[in-house]
C-alpha atoms as a PDB file:
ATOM      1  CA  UNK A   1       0.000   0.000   0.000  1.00  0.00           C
ATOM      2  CA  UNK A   2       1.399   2.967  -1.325  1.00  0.00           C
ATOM      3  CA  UNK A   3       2.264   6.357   0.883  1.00  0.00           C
ATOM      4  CA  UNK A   4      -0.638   8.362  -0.765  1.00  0.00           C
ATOM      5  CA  UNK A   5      -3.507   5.791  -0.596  1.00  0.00           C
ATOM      6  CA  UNK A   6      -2.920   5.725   3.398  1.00  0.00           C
ATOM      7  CA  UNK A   7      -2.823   9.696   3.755  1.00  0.00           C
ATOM      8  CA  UNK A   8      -6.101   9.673   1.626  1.00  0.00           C
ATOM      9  CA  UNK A   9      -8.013   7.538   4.375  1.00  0.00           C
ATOM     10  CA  UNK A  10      -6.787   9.321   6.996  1.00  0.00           C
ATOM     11  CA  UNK A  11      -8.313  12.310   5.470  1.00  0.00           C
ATOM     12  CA  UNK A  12     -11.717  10.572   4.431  1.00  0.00           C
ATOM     13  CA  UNK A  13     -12.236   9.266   8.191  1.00  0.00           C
ATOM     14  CA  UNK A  14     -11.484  12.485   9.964  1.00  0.00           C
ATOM     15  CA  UNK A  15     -15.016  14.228  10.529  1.00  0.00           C
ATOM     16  CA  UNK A  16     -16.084  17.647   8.894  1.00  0.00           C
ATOM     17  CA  UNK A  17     -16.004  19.826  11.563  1.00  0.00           C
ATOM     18  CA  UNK A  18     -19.648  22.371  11.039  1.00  0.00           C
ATOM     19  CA  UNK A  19     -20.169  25.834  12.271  1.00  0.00           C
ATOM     20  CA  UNK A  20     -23.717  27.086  13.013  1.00  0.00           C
ATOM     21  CA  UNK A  21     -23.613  30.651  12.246  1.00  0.00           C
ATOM     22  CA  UNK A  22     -27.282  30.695  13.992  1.00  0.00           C
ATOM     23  CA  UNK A  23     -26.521  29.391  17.395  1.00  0.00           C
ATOM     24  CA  UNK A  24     -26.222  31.071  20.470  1.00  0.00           C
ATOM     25  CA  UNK A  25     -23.071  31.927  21.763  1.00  0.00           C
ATOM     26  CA  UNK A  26     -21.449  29.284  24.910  1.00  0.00           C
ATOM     27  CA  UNK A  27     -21.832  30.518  28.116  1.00  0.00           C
ATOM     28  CA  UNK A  28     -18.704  31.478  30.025  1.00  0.00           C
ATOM     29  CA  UNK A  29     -17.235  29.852  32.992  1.00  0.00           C
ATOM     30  CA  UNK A  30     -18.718  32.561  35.086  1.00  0.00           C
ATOM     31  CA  UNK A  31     -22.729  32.530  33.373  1.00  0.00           C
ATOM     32  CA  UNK A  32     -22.092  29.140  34.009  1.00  0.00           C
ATOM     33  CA  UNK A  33     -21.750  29.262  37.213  1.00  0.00           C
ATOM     34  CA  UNK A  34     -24.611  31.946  37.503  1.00  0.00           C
ATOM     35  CA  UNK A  35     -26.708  29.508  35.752  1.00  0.00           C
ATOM     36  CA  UNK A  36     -26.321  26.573  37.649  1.00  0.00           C
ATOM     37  CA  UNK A  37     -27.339  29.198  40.909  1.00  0.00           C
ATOM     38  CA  UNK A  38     -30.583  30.197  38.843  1.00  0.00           C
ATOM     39  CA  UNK A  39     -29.093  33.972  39.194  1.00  0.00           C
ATOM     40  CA  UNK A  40     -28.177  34.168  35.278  1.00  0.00           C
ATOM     41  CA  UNK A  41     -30.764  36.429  33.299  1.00  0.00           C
ATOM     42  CA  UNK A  42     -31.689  35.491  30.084  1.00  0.00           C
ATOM     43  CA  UNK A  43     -30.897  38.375  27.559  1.00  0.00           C
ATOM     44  CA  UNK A  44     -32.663  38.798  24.664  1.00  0.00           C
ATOM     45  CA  UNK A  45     -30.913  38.349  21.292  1.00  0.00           C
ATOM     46  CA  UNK A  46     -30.146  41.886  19.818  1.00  0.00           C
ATOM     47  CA  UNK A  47     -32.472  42.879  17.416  1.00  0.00           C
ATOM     48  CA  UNK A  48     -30.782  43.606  13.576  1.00  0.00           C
ATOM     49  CA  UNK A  49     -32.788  46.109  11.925  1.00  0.00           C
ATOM     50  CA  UNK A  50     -33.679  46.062   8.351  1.00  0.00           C
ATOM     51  CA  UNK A  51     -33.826  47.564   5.450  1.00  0.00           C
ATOM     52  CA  UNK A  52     -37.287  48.312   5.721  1.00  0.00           C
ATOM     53  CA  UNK A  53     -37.426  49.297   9.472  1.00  0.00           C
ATOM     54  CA  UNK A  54     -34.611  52.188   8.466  1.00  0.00           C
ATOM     55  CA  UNK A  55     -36.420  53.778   5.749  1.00  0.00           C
ATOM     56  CA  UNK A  56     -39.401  54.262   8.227  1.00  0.00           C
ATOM     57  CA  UNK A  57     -37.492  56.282  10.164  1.00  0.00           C
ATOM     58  CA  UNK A  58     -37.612  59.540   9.097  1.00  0.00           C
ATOM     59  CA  UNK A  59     -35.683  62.872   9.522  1.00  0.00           C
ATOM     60  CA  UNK A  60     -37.478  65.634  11.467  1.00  0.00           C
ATOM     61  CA  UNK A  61     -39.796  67.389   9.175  1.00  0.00           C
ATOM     62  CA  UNK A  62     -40.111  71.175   8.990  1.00  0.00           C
ATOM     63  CA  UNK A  63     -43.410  70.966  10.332  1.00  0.00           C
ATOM     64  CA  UNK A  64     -43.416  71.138  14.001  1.00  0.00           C
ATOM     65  CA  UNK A  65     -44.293  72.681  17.136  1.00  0.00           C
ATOM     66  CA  UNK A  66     -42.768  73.014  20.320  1.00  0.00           C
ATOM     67  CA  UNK A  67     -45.511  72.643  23.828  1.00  0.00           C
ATOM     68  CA  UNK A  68     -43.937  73.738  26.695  1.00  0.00           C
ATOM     69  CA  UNK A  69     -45.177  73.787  30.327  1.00  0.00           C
ATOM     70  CA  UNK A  70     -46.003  70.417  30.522  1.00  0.00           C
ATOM     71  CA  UNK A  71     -46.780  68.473  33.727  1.00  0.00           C
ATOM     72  CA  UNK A  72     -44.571  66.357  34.939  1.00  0.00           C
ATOM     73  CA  UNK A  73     -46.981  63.384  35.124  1.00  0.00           C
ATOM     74  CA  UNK A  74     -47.882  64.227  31.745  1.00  0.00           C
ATOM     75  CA  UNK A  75     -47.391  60.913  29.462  1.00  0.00           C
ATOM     76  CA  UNK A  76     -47.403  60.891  25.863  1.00  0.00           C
ATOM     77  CA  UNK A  77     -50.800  59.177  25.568  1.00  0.00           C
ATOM     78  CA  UNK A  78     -52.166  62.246  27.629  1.00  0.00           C
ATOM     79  CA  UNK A  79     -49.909  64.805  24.910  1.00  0.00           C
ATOM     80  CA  UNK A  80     -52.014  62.841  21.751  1.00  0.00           C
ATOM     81  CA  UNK A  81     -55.353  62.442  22.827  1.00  0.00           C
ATOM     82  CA  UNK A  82     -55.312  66.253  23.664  1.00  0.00           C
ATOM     83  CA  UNK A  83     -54.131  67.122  20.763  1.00  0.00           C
ATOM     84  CA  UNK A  84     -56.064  65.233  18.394  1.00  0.00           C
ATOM     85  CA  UNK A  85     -59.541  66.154  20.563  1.00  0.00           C
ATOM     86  CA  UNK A  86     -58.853  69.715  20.397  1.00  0.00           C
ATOM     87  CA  UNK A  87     -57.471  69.841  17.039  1.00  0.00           C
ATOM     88  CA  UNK A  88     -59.458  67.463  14.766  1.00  0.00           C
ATOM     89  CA  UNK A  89     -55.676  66.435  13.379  1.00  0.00           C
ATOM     90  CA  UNK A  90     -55.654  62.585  12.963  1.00  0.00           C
ATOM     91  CA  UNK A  91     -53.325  60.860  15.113  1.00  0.00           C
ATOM     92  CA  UNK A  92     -51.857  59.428  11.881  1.00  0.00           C
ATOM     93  CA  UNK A  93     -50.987  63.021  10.981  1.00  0.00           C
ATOM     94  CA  UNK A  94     -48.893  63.747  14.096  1.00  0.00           C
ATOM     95  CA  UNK A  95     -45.387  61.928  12.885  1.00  0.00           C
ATOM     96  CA  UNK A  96     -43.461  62.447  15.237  1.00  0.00           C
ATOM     97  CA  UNK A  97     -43.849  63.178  19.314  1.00  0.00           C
ATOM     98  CA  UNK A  98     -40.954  63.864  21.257  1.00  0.00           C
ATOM     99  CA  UNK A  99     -41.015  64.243  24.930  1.00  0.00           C
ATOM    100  CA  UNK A 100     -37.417  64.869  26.047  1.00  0.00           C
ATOM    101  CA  UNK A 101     -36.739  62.892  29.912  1.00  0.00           C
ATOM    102  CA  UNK A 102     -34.116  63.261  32.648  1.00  0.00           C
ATOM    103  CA  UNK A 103     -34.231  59.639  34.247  1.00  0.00           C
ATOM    104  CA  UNK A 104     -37.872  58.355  34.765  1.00  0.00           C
ATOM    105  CA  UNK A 105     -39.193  62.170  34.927  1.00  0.00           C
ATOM    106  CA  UNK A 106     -40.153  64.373  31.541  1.00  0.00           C
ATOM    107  CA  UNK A 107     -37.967  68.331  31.612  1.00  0.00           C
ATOM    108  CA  UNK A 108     -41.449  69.935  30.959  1.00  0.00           C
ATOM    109  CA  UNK A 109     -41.721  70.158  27.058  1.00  0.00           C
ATOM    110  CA  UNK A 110     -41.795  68.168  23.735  1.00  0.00           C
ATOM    111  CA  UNK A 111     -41.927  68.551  20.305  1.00  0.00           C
ATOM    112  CA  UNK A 112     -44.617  67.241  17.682  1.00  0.00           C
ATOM    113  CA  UNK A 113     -44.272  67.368  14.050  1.00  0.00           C
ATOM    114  CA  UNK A 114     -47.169  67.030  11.770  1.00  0.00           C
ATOM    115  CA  UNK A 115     -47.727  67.002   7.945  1.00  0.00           C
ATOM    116  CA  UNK A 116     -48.421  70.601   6.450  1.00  0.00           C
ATOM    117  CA  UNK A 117     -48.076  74.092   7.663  1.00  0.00           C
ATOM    118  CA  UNK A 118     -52.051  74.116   8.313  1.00  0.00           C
ATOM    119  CA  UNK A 119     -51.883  71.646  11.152  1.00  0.00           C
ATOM    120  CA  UNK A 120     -49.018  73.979  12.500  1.00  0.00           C
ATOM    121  CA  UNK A 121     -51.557  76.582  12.839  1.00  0.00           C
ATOM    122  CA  UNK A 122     -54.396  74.886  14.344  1.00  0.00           C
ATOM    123  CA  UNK A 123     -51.668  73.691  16.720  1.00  0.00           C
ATOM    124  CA  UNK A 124     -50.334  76.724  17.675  1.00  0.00           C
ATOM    125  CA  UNK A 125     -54.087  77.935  18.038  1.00  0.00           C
ATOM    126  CA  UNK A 126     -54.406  75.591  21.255  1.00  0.00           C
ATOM    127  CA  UNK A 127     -51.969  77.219  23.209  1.00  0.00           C
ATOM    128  CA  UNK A 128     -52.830  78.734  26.337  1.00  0.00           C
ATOM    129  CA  UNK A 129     -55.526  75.149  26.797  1.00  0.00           C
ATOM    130  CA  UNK A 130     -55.186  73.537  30.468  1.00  0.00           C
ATOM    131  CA  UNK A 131     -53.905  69.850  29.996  1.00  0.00           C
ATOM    132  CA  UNK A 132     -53.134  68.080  33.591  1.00  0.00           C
ATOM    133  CA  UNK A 133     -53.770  71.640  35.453  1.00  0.00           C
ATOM    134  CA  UNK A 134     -51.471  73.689  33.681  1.00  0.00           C
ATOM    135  CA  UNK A 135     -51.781  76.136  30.548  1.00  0.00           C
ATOM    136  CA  UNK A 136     -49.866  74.765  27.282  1.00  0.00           C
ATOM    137  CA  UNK A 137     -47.293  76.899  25.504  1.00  0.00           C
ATOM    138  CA  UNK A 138     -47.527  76.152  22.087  1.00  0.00           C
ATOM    139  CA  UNK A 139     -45.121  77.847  19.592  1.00  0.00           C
ATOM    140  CA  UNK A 140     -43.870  76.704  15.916  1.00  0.00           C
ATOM    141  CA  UNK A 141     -40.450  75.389  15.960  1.00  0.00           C
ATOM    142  CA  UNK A 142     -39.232  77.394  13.875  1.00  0.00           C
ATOM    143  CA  UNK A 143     -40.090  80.712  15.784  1.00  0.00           C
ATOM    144  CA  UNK A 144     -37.454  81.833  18.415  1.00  0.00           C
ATOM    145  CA  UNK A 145     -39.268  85.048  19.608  1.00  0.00           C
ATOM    146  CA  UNK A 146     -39.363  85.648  23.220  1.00  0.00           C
ATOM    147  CA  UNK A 147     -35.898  84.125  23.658  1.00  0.00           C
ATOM    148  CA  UNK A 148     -33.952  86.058  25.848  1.00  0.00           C
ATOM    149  CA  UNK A 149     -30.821  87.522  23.497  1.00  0.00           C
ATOM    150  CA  UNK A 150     -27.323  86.200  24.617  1.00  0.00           C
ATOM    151  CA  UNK A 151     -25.593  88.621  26.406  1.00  0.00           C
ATOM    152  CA  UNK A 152     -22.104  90.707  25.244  1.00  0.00           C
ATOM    153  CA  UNK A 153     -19.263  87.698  26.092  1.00  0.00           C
ATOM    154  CA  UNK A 154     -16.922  90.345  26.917  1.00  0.00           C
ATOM    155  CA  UNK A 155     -17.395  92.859  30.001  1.00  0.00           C
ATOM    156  CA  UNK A 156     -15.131  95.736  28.490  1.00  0.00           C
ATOM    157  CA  UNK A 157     -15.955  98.081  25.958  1.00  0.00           C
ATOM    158  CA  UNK A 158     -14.934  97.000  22.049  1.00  0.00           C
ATOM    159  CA  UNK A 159     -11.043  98.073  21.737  1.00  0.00           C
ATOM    160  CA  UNK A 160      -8.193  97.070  19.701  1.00  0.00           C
ATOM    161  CA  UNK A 161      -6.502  94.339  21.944  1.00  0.00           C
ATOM    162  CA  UNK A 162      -8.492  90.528  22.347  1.00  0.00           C
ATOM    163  CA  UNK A 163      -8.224  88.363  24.807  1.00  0.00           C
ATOM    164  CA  UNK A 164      -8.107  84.395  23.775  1.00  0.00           C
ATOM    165  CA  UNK A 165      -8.369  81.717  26.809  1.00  0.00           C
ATOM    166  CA  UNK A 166      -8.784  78.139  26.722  1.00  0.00           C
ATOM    167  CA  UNK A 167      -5.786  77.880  24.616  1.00  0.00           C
ATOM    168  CA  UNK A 168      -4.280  74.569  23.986  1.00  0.00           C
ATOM    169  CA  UNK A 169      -0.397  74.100  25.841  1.00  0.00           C
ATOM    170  CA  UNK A 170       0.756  72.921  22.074  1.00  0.00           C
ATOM    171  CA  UNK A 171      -0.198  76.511  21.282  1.00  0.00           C
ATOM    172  CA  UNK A 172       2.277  79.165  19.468  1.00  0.00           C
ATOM    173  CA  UNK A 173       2.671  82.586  18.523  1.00  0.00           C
ATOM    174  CA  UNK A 174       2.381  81.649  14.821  1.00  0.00           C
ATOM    175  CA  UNK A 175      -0.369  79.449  15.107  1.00  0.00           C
ATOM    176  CA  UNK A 176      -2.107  82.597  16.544  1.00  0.00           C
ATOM    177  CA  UNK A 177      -1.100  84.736  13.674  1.00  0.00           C
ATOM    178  CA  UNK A 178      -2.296  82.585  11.348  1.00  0.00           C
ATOM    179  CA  UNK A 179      -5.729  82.296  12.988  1.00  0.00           C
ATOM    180  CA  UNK A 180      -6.168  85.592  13.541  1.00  0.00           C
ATOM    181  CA  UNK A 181      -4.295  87.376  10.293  1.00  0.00           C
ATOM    182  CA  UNK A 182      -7.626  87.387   8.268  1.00  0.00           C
ATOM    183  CA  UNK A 183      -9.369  89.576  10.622  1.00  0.00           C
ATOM    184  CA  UNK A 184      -6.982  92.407  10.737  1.00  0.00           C
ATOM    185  CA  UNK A 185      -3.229  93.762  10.518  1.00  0.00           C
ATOM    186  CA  UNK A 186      -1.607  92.432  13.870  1.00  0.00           C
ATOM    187  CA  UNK A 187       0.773  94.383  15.748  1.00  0.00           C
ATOM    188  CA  UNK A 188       2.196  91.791  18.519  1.00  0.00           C
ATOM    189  CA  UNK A 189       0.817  89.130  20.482  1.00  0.00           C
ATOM    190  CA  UNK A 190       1.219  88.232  23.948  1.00  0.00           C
ATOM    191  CA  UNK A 191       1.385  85.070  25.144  1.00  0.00           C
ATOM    192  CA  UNK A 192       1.897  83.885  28.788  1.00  0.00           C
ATOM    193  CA  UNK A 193       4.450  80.596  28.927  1.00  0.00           C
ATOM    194  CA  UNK A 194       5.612  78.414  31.237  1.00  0.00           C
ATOM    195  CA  UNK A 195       9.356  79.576  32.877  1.00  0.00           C
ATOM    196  CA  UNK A 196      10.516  75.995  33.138  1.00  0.00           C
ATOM    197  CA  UNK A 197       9.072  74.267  29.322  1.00  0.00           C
ATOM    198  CA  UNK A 198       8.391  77.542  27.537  1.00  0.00           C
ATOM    199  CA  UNK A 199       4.429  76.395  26.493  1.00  0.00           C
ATOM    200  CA  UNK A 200       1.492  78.725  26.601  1.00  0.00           C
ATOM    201  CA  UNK A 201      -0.311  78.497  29.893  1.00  0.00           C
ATOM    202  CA  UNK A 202      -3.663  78.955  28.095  1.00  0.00           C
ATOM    203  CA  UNK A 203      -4.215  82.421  27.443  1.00  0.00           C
ATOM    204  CA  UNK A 204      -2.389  85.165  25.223  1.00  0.00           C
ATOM    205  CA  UNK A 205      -3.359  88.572  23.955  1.00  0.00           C
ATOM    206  CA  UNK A 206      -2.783  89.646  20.403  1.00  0.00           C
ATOM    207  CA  UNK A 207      -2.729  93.568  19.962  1.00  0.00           C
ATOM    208  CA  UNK A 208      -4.486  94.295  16.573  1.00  0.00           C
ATOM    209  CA  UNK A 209      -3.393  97.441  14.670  1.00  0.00           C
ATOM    210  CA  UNK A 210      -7.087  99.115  15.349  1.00  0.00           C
ATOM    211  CA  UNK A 211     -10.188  98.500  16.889  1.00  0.00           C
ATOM    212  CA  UNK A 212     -11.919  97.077  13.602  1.00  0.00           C
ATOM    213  CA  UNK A 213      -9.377  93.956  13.720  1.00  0.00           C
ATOM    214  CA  UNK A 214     -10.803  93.185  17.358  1.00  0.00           C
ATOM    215  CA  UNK A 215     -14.531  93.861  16.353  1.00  0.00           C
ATOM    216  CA  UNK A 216     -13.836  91.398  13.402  1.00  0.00           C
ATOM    217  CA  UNK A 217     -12.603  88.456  15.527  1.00  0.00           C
ATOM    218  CA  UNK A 218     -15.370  88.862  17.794  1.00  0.00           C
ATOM    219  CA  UNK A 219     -17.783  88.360  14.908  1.00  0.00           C
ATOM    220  CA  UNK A 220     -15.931  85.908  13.463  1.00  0.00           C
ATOM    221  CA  UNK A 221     -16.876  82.623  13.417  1.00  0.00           C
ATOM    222  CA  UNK A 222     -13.851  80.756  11.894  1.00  0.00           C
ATOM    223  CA  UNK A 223     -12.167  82.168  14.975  1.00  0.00           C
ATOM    224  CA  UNK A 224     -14.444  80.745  17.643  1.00  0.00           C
ATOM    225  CA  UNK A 225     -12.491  77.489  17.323  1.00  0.00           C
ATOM    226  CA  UNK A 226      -8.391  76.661  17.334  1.00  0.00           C
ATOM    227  CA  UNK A 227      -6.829  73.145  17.606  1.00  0.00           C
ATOM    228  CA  UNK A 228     -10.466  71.384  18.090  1.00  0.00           C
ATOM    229  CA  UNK A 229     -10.758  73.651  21.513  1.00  0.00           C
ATOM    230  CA  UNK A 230     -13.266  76.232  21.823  1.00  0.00           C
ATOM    231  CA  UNK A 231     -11.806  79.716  22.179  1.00  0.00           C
ATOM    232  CA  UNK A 232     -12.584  82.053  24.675  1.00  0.00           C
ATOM    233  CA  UNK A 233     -12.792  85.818  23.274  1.00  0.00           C
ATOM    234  CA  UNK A 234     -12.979  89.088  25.473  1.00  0.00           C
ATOM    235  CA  UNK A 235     -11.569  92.881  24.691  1.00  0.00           C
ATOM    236  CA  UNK A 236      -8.654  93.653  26.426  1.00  0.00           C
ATOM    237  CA  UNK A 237      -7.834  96.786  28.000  1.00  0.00           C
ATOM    238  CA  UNK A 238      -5.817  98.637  25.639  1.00  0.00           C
ATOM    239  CA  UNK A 239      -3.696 100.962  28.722  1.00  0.00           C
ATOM    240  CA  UNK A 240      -2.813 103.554  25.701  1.00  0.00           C
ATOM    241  CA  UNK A 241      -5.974 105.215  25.595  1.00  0.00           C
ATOM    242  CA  UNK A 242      -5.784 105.777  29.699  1.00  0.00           C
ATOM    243  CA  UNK A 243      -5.565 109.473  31.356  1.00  0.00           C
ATOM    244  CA  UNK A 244      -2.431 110.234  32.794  1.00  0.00           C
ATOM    245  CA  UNK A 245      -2.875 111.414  36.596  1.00  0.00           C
ATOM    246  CA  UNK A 246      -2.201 114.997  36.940  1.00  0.00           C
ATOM    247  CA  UNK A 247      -0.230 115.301  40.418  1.00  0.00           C
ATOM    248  CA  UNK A 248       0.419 119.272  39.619  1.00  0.00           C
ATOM    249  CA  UNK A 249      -2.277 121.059  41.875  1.00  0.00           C
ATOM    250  CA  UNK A 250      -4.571 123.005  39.649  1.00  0.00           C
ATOM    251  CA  UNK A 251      -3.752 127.402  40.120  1.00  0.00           C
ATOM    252  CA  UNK A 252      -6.155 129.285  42.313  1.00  0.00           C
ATOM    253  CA  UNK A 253      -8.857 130.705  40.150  1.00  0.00           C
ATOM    254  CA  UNK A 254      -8.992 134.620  40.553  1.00  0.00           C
ATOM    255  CA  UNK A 255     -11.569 136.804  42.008  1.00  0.00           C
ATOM    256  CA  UNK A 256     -14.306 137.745  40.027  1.00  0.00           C
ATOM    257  CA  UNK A 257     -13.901 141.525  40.566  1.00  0.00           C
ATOM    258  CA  UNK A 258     -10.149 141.466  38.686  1.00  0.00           C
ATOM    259  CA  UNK A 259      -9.083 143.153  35.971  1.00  0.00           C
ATOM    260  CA  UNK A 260      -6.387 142.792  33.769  1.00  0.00           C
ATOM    261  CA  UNK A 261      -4.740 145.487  35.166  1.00  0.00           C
ATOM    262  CA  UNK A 262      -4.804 144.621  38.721  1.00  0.00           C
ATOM    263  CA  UNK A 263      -1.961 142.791  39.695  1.00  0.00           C
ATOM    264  CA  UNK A 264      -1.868 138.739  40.322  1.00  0.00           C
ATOM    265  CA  UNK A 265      -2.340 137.733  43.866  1.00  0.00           C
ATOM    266  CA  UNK A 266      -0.496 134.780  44.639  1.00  0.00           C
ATOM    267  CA  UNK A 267      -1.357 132.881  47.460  1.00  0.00           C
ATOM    268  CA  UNK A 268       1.165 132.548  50.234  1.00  0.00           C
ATOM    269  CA  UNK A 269       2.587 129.607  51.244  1.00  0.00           C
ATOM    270  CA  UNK A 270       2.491 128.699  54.849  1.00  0.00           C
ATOM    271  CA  UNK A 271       5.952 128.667  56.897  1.00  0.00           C
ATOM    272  CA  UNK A 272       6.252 125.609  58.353  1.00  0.00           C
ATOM    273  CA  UNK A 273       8.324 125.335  61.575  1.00  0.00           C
ATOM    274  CA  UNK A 274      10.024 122.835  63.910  1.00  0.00           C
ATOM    275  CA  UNK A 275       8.202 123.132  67.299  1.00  0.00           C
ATOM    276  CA  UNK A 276      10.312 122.882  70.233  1.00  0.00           C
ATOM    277  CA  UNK A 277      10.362 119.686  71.522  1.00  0.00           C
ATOM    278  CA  UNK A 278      10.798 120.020  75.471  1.00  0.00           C
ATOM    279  CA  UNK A 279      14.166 118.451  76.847  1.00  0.00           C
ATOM    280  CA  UNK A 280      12.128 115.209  79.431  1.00  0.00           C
ATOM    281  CA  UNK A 281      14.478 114.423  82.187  1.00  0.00           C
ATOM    282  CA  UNK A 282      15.319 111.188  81.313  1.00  0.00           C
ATOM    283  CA  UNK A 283      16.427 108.750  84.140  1.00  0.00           C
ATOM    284  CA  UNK A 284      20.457 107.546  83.806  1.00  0.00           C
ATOM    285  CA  UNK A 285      21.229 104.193  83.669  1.00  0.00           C
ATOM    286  CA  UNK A 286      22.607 102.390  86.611  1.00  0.00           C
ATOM    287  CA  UNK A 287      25.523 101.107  84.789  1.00  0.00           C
ATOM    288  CA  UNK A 288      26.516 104.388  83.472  1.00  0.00           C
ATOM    289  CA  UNK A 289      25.644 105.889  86.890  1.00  0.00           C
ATOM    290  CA  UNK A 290      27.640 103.302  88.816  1.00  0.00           C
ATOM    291  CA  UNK A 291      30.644 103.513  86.040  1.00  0.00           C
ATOM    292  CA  UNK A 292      31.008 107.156  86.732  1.00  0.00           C
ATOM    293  CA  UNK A 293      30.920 107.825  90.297  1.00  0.00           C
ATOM    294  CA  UNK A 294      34.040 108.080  92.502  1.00  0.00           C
ATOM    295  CA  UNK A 295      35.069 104.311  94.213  1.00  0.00           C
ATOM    296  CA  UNK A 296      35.145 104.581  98.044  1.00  0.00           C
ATOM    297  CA  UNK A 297      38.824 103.169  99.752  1.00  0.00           C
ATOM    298  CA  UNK A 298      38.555  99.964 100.561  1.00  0.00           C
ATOM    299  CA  UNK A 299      41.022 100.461 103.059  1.00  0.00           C
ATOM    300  CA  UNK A 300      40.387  99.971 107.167  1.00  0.00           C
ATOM    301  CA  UNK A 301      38.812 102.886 108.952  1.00  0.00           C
ATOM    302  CA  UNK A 302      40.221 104.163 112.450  1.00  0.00           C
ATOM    303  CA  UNK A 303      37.948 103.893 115.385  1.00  0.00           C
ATOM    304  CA  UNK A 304      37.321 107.909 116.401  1.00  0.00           C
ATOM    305  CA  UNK A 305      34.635 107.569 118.720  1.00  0.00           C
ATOM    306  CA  UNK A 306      33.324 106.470 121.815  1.00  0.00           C
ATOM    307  CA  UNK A 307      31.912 102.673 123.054  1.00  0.00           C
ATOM    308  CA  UNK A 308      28.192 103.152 124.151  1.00  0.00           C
ATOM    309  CA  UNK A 309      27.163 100.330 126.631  1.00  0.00           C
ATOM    310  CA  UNK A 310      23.385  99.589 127.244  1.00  0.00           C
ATOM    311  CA  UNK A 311      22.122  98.531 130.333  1.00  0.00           C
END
């Protein structure tokens, strides 16, 4: 029997090994473990969506509304059956109800699209209806009056230095000048760095040739945004335009009554004096007192007088 004729059965008695594509995947040594305690949960297969299931869902259409004041127990059942009982809109007209939640609670409002701008209106019409105790504010989505208007961003008056924060540390003074260069000739630009690396700490100032290159950057939306980081813009103060103290004390204004031939009065100057300051008697030292006075002999002293005896 030759070589090949044996390596040919071996092959035709080894088994095919099959995959099924559709089976569940094995448990691990931990869910089996879980399952053998009864603790393992059963999850459900993920769904795969289809073709068909993706074309059904649909981008946001133009027509909408946005109801605000909502309950907070208000569910979206409740939101449709209002609105199609005060309306007379289908509920196969309203294609889309949004109600917007933080956790297991709704934030108050929701949005609703419908088909045509007509339904808008009747929509908007039903604002100012109770639903759930409270009065509905209904307003077309694409209306943004009553919004309050964003304040300035910057707390000092327009002028021609800008202040940039939330700078990236990769940041330079060129990559600056490039950003900036379309809004306006640039005289210099300030940028704080580190003492010990020499990177930008965040921040800079660039000082723009007038007031218009400022303005422009403020307006500008290409400059809102540097190295994927959101810039933050505010004027500078420029310290050029400020008023130089006066420490020179303004002349005395003349009388009224003076003509130009009467002479200029000049106000005297007060003569300042030292005032006598009185001599205190101030107490010596001991040490100095004791240093300077005359040392008594140390020597014996004669007897001169007489012995008194007490009885």
């Amino acid at each position: 029997m030759s070589e090949q004729e044996t390596k040919k059965r071996k092959g035709d008695s080894l088994d095919e090994l099959e995959i099924d594509l559709n089976a569940s995947v094995p448990l691990s040594k931990k869910q089996k473990r879980l399952a053998k305690k009864g603790k393992l949960e059963e999850e459900p297969a993920p769904k795969v969506s289809t073709v068909q299931e993706s074309e059904q869902k649909q981008e946001k259409s133009k027509y909408g509304v946005w109801i605000g004041n909502l309950s907070f127990d208000t569910s979206k059942e409740d939101l449709v059956r209002f609105l199609v009982a005060k309306s007379s809109i289908p509920e196969e007209d309203l294609t889309r109800v949004n109600i917007p939640k933080r956790g297991n609670q709704i934030k108050g409002f929701a949005y609703v699209d419908v088909r045509n701008e007509e339904q808008v209106e009747k929509l908007v019409a039903l604002s100012e209806q109770n639903l759930n105790g409270r009065n509905l504010l209904i307003k077309s989505a694409t209306s943004f009056e009553g919004r309050p208007e964003k304040d300035n961003e910057s707390k000092l008056p327009p002028s021609r230095i800008l202040f940039v924060g939330n700078l990236s540390f990769d940041t330079t003074e060129d990559n600056l000048k490039e950003h900036f260069q379309h809004c306006g000739d640039i005289v210099r630009i300030r940028m704080a760095t580190f003492q010990d690396t020499g990177k930008c700490k965040g921040f800079a100032f660039v000082d723009f040739k007038n007031e218009e290159g400022a303005v422009t950057a403020m307006k500008s939306k290409l400059a809102k945004t540097m190295l994927n980081r959101k810039l933050r813009l505010e004027y500078g103060e420029d310290r050029s335009k400020r008023r130089p103290k006066s420490h020179v004390r303004e002349d005395v204004p003349q009388a009224r009554d003076a003509t130009p031939d009467t002479p200029e009065i000049k106000p005297q100057r007060k003569q300042y004096r030292e005032r006598p300051q009185d001599k205190l008697a101030v107490r010596e030292k001991s040490s100095v007192a004791l240093a300077s006075a005359q040392r008594a002999s140390a020597a014996i002293v004669p007897s001169s007088g007489k012995k008194i005896k007490f009885d």
